[in-house]
Protein backbone atom coordinates (compact mmCIF):
# COMPACT_ATOMS: atom_id res chain seq x y z
CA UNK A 1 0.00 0.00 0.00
CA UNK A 2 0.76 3.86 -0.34
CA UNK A 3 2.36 5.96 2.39
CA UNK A 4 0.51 8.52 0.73
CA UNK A 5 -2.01 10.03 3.73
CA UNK A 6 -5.23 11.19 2.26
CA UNK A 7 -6.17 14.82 3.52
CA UNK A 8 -10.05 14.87 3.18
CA UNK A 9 -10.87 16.77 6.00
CA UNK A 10 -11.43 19.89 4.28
CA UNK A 11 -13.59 18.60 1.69
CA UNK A 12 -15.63 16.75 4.46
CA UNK A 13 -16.29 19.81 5.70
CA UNK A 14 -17.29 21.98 3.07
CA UNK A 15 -20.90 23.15 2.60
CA UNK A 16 -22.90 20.57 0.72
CA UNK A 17 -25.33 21.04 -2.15
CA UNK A 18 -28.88 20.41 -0.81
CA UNK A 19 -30.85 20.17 -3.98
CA UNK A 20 -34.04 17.97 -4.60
CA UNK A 21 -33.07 14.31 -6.33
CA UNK A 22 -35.11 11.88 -8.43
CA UNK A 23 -35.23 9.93 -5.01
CA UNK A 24 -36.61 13.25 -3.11
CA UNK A 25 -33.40 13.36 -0.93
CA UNK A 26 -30.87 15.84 -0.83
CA UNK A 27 -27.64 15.63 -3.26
CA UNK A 28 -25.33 16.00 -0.45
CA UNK A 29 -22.32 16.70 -3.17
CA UNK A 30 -19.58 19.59 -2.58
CA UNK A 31 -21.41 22.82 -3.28
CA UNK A 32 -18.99 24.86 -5.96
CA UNK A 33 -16.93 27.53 -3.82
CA UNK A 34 -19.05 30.77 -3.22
CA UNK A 35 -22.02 29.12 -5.01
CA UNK A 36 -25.21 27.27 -2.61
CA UNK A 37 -25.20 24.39 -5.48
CA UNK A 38 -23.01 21.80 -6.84
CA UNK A 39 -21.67 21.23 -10.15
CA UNK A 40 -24.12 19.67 -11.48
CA UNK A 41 -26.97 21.49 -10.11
CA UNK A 42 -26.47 24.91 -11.45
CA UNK A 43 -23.33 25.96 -9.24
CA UNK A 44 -20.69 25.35 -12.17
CA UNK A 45 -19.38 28.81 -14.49
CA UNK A 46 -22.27 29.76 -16.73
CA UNK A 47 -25.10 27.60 -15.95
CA UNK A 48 -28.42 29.14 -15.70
CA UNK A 49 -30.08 31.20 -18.24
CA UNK A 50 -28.82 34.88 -18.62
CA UNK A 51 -30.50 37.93 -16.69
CA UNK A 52 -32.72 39.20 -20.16
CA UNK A 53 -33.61 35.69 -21.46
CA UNK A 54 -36.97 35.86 -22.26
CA UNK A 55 -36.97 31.76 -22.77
CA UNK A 56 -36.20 31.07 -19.38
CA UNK A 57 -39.76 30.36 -18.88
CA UNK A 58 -41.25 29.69 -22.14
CA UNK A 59 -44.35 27.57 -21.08
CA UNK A 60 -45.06 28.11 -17.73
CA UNK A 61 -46.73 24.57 -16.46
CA UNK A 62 -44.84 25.27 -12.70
CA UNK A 63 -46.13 28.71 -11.81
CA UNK A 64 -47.50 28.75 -8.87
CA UNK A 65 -51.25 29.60 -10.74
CA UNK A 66 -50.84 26.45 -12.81
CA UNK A 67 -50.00 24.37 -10.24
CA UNK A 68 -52.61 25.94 -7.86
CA UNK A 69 -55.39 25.51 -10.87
CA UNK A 70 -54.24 21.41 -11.83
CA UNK A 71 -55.20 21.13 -7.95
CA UNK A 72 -58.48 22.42 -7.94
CA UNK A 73 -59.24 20.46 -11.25
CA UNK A 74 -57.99 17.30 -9.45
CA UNK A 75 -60.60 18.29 -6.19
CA UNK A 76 -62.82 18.98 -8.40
CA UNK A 77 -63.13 15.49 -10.25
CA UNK A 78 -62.52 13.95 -6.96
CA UNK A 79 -65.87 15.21 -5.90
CA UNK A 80 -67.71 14.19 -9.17
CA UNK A 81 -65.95 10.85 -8.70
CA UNK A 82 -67.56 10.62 -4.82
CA UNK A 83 -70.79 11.65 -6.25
CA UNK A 84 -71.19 9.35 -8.73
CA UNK A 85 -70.35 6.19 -6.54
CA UNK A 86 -73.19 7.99 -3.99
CA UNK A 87 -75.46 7.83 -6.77
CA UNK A 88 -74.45 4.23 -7.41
């Protein structure tokens, strides 16, 4: 084996990245320096979309309205749904 000793303290320490996985935990990788994200979450040079882009957003199915309005829908048709097994 190597006499090489492994320094990982720092890294171990450093803030981690925190964003939301497929698995709906946290990513837990080193956040990029001065950034709250990791590398591959948005925290590398030049990811994002620039201040003026105007297709940043182009379709808008995660506002906060459409997501509010799929809700009621769904509240909606789960009260038609109860009404029609009442009727039943």
């Amino acid at each position: 084996m190597s006499d090489h000793i492994r320094n990982t303290g720092p890294m171990l320490a450093s803030p981690r990245c925190g964003a939301k996985t497929r698995a709906s935990g946290a990513c837990r990788s080193p956040a990029v320096q001065g950034k709250k994200r990791c590398r591959m979450h948005g925290g590398a040079h030049g990811s994002g979309a620039l201040k003026a882009n105007q297709n940043a957003r182009k379709h808008g199915l995660f506002t906060r309205d459409a997501i509010a309005e799929r809700r009621q829908i769904q509240a909606l048709l789960g009260e038609a749904r109860r009404l029609l097994e009442e009727m039943r």
